[in-house]
N, C-alpha and C. Protein backbone atom coordinates (compact mmCIF):
# COMPACT_ATOMS: atom_id res chain seq x y z
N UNK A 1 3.12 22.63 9.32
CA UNK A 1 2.80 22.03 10.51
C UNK A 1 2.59 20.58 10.17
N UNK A 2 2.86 19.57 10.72
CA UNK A 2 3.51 18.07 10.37
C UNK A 2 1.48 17.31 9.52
N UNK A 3 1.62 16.09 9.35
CA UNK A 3 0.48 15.81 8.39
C UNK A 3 0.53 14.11 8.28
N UNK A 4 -0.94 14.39 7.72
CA UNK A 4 -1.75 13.22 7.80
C UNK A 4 -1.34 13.41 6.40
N UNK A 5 -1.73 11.52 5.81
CA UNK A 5 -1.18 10.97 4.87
C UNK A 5 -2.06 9.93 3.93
N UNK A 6 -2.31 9.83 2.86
CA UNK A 6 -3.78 8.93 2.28
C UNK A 6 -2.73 8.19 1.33
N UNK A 7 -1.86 8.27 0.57
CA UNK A 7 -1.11 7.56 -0.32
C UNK A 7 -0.13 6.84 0.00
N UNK A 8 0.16 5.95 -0.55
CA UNK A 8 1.07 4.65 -0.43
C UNK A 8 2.59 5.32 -0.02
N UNK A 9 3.04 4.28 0.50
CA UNK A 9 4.45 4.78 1.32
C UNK A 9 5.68 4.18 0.55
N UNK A 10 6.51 5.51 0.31
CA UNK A 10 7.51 5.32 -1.11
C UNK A 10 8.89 5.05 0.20
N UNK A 11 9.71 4.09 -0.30
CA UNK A 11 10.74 3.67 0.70
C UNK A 11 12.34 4.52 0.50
N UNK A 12 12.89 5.39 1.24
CA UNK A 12 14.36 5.88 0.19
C UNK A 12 15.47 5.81 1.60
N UNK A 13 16.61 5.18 1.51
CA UNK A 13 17.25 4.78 3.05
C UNK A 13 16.61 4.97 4.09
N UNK A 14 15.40 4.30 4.01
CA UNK A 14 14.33 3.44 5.10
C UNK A 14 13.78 4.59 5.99
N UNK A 15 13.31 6.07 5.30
CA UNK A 15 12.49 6.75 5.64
C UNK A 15 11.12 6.61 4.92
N UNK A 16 10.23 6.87 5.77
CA UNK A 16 9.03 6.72 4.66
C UNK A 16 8.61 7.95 4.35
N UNK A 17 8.50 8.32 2.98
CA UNK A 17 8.09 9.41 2.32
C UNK A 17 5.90 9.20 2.52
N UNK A 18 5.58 10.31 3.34
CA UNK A 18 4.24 10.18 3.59
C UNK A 18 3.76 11.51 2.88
N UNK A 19 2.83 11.09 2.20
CA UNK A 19 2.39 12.89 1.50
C UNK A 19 0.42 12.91 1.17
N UNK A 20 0.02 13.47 0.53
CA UNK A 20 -1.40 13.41 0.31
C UNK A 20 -2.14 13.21 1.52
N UNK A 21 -2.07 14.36 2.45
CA UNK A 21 -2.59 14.14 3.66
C UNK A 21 -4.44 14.19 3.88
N UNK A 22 -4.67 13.50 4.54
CA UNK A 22 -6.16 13.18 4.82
C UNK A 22 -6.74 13.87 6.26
N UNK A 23 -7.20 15.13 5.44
CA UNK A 23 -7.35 15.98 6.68
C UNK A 23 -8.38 15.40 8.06
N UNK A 24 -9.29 14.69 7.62
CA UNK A 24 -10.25 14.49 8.36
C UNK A 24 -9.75 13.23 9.19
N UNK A 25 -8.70 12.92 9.54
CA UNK A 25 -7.43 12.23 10.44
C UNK A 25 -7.05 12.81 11.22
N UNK A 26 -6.74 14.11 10.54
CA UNK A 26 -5.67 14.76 11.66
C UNK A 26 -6.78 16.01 12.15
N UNK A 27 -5.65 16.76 13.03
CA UNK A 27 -6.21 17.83 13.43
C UNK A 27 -5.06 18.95 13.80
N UNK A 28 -5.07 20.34 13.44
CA UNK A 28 -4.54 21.89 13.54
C UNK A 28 -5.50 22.33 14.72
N UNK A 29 -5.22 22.40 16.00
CA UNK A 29 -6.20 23.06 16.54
C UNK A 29 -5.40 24.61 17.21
N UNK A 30 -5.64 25.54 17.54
CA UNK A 30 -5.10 26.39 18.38
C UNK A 30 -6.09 27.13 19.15
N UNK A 31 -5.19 27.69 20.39
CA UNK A 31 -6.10 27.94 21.87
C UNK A 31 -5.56 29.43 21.81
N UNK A 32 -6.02 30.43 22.46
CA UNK A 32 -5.69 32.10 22.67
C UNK A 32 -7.01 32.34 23.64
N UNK A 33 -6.03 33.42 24.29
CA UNK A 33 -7.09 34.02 25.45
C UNK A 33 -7.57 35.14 24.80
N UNK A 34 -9.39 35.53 24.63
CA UNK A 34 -9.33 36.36 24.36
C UNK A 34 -10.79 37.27 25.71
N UNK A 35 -10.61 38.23 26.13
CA UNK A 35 -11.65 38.93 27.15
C UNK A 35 -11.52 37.78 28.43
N UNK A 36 -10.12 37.31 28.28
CA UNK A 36 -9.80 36.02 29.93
C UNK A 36 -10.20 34.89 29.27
N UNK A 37 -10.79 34.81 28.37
CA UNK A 37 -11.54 33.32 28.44
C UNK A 37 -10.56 32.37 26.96
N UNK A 38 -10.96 31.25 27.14
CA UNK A 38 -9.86 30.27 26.48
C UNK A 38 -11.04 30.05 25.01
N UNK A 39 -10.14 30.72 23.83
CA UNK A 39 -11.24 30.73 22.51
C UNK A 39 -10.18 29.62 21.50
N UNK A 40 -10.76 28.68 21.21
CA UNK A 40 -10.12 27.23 20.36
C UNK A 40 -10.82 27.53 19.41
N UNK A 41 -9.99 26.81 18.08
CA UNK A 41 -10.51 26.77 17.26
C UNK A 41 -9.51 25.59 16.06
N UNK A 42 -9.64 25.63 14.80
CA UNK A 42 -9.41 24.59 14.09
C UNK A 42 -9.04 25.59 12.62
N UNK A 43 -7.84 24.39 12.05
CA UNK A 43 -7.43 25.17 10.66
C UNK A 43 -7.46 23.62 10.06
N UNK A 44 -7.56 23.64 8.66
CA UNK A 44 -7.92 22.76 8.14
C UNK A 44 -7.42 22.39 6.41
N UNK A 45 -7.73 21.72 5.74
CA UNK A 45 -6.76 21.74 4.31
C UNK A 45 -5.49 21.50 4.83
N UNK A 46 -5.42 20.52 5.12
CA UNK A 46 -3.85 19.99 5.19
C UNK A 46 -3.45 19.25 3.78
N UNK A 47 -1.86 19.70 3.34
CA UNK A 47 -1.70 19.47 2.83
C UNK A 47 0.15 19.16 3.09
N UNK A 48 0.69 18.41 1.92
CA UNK A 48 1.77 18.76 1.92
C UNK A 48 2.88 16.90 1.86
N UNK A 49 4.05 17.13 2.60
CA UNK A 49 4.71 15.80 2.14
C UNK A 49 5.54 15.75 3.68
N UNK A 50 5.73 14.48 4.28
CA UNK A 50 6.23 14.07 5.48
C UNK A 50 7.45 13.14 5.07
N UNK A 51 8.38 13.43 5.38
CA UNK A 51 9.57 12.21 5.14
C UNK A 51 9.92 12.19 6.61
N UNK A 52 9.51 10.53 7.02
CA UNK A 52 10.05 10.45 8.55
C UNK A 52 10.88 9.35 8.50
N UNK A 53 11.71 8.86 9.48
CA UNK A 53 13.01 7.84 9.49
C UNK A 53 13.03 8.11 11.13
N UNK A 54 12.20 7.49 11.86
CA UNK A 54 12.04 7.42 13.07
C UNK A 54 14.12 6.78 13.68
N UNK A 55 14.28 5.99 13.23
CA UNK A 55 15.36 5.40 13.28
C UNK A 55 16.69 6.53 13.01
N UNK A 56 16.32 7.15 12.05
CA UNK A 56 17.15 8.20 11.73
C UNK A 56 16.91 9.68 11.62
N UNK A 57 16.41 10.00 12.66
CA UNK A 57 15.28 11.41 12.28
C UNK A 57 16.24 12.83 11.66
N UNK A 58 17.70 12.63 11.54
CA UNK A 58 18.08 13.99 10.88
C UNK A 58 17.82 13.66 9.23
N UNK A 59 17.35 12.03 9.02
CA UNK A 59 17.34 12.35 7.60
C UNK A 59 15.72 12.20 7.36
N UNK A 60 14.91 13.27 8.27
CA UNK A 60 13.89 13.27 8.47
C UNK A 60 13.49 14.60 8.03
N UNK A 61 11.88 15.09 7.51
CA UNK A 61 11.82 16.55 7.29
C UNK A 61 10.01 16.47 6.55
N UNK A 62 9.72 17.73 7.02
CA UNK A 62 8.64 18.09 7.38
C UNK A 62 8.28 19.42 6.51
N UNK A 63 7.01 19.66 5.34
CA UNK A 63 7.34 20.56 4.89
C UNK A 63 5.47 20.41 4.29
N UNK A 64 4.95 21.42 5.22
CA UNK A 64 3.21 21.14 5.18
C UNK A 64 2.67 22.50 5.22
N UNK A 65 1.31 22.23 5.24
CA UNK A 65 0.74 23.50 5.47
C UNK A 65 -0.65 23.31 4.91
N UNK A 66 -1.50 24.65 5.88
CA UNK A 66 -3.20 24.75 5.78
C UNK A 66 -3.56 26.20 4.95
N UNK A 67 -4.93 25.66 5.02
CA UNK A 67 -5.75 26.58 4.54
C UNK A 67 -5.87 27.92 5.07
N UNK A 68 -5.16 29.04 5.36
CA UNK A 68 -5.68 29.96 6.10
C UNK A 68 -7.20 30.08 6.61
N UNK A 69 -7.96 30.30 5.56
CA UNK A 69 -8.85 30.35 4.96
C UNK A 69 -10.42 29.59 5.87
N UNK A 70 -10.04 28.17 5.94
CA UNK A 70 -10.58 27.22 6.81
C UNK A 70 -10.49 27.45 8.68
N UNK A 71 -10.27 28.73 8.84
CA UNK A 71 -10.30 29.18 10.17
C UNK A 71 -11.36 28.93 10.70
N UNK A 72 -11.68 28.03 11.61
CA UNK A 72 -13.05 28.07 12.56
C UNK A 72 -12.88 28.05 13.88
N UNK A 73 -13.74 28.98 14.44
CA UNK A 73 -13.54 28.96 15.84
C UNK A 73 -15.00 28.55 16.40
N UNK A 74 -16.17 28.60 15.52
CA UNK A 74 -17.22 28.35 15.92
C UNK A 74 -18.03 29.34 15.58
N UNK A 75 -17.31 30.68 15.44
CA UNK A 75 -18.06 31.65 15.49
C UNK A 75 -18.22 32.47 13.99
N UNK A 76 -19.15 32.19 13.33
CA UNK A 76 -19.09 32.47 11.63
C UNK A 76 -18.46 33.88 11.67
N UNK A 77 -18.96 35.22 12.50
CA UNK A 77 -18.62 36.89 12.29
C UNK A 77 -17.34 36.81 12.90
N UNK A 78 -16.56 36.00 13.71
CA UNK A 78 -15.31 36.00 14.47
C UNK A 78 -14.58 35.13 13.27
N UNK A 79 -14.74 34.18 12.64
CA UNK A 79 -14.02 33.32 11.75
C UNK A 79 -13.74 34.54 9.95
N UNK A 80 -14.95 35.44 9.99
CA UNK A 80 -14.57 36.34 9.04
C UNK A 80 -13.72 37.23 9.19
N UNK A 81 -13.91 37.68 10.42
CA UNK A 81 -12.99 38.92 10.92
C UNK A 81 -11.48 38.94 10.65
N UNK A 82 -11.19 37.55 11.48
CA UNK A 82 -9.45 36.91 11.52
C UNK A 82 -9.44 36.33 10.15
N UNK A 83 -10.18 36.10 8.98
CA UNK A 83 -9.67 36.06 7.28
C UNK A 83 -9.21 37.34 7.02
N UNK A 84 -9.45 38.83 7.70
CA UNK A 84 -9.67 39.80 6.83
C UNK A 84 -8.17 40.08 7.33
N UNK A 85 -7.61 41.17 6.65
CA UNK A 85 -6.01 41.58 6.28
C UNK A 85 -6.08 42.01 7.52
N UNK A 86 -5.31 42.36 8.55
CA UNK A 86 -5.57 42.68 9.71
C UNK A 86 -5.34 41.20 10.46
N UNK A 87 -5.82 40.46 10.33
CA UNK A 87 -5.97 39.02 10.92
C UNK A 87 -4.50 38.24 10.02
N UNK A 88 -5.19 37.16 9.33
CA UNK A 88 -4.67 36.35 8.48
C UNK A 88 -4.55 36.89 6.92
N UNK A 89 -5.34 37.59 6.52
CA UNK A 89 -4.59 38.33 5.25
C UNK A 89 -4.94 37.14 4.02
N UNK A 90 -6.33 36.71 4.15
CA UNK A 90 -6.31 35.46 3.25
C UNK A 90 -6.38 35.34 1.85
N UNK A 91 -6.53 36.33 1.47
CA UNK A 91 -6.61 36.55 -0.02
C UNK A 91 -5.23 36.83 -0.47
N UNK A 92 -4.33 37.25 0.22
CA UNK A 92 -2.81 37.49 -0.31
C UNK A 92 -1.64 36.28 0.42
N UNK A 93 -2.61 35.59 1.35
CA UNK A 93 -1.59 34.42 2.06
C UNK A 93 -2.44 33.57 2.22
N UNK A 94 -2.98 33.16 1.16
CA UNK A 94 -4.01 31.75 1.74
C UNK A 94 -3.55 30.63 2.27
N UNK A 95 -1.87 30.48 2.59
CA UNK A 95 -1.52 29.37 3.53
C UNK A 95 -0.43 29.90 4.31
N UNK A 96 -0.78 28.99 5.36
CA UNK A 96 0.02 29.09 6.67
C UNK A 96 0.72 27.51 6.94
N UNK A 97 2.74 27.71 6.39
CA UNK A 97 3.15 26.71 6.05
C UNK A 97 3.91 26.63 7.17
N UNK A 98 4.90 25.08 7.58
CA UNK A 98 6.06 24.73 7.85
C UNK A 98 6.96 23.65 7.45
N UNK A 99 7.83 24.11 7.51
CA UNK A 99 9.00 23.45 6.26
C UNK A 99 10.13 23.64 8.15
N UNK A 100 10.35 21.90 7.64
CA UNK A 100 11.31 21.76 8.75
C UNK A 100 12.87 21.61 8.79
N UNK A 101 13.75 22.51 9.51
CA UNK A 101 14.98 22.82 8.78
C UNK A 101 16.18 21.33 9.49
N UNK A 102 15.61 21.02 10.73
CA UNK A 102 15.90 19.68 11.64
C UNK A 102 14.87 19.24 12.33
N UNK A 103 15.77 17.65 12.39
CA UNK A 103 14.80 16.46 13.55
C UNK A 103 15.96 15.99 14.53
N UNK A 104 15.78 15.98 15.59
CA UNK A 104 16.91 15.04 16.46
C UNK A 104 15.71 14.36 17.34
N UNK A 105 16.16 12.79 17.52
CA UNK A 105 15.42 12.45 18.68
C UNK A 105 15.23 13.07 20.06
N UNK A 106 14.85 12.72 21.06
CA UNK A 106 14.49 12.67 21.78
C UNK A 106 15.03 12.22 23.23
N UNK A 107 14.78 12.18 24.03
CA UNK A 107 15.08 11.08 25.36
C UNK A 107 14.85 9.95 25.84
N UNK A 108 13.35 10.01 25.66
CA UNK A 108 12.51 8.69 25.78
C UNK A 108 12.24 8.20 24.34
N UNK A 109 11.90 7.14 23.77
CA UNK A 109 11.58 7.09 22.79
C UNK A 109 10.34 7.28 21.91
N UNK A 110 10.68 7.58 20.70
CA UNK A 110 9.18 8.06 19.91
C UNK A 110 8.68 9.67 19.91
N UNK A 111 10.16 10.37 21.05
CA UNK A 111 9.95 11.96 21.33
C UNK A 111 11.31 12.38 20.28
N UNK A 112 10.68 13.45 19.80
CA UNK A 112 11.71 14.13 18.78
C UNK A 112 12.01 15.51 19.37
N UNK A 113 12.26 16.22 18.15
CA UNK A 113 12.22 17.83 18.57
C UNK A 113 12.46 18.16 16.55
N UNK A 114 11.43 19.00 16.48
CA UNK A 114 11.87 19.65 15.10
C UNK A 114 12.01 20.89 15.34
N UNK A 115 12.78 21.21 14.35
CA UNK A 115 13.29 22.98 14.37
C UNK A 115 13.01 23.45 13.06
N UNK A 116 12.27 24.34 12.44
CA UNK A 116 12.16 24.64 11.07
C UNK A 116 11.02 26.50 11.27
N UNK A 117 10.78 26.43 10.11
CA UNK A 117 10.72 27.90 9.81
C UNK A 117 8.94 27.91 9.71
N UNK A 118 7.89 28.50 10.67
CA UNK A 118 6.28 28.54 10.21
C UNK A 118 6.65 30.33 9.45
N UNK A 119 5.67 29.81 8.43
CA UNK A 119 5.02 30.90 7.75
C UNK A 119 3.86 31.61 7.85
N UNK A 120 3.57 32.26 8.29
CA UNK A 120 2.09 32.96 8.85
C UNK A 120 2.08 34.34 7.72
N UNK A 121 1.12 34.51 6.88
CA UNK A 121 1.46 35.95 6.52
C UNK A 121 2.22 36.71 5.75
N UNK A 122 3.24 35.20 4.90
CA UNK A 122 4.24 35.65 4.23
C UNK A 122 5.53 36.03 5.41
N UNK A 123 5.68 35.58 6.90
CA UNK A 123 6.53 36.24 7.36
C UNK A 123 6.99 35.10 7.99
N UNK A 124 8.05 34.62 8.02
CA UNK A 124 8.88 33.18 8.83
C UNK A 124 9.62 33.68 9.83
N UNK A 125 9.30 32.49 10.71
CA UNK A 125 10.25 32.77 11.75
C UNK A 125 10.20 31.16 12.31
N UNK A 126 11.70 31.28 13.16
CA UNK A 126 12.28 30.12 13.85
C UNK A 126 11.02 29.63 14.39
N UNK A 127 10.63 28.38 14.53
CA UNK A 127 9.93 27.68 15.77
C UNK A 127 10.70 26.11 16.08
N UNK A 128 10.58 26.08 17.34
CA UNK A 128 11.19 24.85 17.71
C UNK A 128 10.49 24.11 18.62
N UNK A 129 9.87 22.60 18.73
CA UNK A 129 8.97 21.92 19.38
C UNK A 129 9.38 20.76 19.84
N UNK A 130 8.70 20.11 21.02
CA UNK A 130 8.71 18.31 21.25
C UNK A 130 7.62 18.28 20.17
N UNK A 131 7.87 16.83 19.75
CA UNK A 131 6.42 16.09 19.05
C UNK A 131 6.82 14.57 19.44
N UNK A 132 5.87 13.96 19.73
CA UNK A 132 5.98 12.21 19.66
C UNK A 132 5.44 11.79 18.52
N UNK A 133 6.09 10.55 17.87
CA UNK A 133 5.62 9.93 16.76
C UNK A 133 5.70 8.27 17.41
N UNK A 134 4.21 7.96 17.19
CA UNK A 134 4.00 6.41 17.72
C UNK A 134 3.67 5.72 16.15
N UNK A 135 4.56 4.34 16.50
CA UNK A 135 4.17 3.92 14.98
C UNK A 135 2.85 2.55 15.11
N UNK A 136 1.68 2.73 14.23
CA UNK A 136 0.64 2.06 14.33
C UNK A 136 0.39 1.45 12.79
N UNK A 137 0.60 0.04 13.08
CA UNK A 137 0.72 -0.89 12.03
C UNK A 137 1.84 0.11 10.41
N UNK A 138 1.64 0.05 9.40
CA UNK A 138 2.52 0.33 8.73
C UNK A 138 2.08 2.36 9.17
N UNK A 139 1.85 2.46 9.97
CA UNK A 139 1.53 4.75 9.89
C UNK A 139 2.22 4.86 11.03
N UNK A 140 2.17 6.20 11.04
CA UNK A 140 2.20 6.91 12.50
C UNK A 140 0.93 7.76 12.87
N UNK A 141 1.16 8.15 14.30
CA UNK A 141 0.36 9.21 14.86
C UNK A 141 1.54 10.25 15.27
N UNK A 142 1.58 11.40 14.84
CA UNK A 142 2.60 12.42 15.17
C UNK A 142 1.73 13.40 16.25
N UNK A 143 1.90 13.32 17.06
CA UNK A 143 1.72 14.49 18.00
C UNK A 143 2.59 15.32 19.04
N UNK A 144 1.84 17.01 19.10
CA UNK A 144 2.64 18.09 19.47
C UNK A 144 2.28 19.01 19.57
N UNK A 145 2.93 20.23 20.32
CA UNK A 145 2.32 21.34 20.71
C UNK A 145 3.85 22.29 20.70
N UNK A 146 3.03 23.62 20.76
CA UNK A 146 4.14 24.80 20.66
C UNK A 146 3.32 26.07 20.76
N UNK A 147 3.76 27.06 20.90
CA UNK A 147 3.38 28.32 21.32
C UNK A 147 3.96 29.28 20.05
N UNK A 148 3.51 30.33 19.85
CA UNK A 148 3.96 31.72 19.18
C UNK A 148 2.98 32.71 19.61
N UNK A 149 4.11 34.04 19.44
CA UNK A 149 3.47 35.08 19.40
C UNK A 149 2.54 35.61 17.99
N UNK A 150 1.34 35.90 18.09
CA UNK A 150 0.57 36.36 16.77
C UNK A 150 0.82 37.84 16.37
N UNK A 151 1.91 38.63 16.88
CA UNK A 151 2.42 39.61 16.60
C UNK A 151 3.41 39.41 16.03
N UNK A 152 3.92 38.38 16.15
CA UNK A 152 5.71 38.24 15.55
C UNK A 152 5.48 37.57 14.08
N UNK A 153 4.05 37.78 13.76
CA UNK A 153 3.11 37.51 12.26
C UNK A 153 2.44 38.46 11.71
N UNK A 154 2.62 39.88 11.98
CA UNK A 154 1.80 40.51 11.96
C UNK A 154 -0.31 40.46 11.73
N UNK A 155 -0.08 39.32 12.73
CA UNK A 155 -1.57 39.35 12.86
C UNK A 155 -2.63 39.62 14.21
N UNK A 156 -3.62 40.65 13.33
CA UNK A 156 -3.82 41.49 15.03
C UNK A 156 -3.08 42.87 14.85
N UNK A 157 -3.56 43.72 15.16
CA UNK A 157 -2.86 44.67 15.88
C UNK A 157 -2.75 44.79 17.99
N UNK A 158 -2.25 45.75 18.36
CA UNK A 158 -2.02 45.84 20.00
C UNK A 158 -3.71 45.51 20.30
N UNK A 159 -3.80 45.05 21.16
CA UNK A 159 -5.13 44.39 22.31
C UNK A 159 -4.68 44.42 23.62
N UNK A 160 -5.73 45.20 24.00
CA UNK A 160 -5.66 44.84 25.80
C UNK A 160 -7.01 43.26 26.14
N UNK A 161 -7.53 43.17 24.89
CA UNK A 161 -8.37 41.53 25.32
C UNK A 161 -7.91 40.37 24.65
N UNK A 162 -7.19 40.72 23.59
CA UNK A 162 -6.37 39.45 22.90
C UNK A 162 -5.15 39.31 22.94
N UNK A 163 -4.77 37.89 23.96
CA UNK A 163 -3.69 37.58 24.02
C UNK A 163 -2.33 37.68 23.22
N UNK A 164 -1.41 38.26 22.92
CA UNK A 164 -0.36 37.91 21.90
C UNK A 164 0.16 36.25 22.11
N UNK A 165 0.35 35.10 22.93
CA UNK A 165 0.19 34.02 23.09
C UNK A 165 -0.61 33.20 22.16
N UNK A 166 -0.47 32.80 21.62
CA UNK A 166 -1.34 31.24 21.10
C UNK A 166 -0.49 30.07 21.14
N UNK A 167 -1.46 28.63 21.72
CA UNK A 167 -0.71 27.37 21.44
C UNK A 167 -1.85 26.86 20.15
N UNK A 168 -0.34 26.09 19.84
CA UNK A 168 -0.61 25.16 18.46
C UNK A 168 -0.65 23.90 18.93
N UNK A 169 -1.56 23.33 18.55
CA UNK A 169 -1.90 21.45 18.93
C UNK A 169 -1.91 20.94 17.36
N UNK A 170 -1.17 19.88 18.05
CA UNK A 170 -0.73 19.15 15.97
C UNK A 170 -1.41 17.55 16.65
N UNK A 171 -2.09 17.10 15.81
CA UNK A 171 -2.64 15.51 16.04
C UNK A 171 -2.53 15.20 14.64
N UNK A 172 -1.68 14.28 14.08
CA UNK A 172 -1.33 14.18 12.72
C UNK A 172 -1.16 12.51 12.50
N UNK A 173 -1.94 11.88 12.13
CA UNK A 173 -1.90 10.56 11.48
C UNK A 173 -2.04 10.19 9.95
N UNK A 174 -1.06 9.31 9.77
CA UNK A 174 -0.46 8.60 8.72
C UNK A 174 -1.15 7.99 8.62
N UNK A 175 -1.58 7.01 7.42
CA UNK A 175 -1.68 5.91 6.84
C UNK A 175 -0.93 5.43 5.31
């Protein structure tokens, strides 16, 4: 899922290679209904390497990922539950990655679309998103949203109070 950045910016046909992300910049947040009501929460440990070329975004690519582990929803006995195998599986998948397979711009400018593979669980599958990237002095701010099913991860079993739906909110700044 795309990333914040603390180390100097390496130049290669005028993409900037951004990596050593600075979690407390960015933010992983995701939303799910659970008993009707809207339960948010936050993933955290970002890590990973950003090569962007706003100018040229197919020679652009995205290849990050969190802490399973760092799950908070607020709720300490609800944040243990979704670590345990059944949930997120954190002791045998302590990260939840994405590695991006394309970038094409956009319409308006500063709007992209990436297409690449999230890992939840040891199990990948297609995801495809808008994100905007605004550029602020030598960084960016990457932001974006997207949806998946938490079944098509095997996480969770069937619920009649938990949504199979979740959105993903990406707030990801560079420096």
């Amino acid at each position: 899922m795309l990333t914040s950045v603390t180390a100097c910016f390496l130049f290669h046909t005028n993409a900037q290679v951004l990596s050593s992300p600075a979690t407390a910049e960015s933010e992983v947040r995701f939303t799910i209904r659970n008993f009707g009501l809207n339960v948010e929460g936050t993933l955290s440990g970002l890590s990973g390497e950003i090569v962007f070329d706003g100018a040229s975004p197919a020679k652009s690519r995205f290849d990050v990922s969190v802490k399973a582990s760092t799950i908070n929803t607020g709720n300490r006995m609800r944040d243990d539950h979704l670590r345990k195998k059944e949930y997120l599986d954190v002791e045998r998948h302590p990260d939840i990655r994405f590695r991006s397979v394309s970038i094409a711009a956009g319409r308006e400018t500063g709007s992209y679309t990436v297409r690449g593979l999230l890992t939840i669980k040891g199990i990948s599958r297609e995801v495809s998103f808008p994100f905007r990237a605004e550029k602020k002095a030598s960084a960016y701010l990457f932001t974006g949203s997207f949806q998946i099913n938490r079944q098509d991860y095997g996480v969770g079993g069937g619920s009649i109070s938990l949504s199979d739906q979740l959105t993903i909110s990406l707030r990801i700044n560079s420096r």
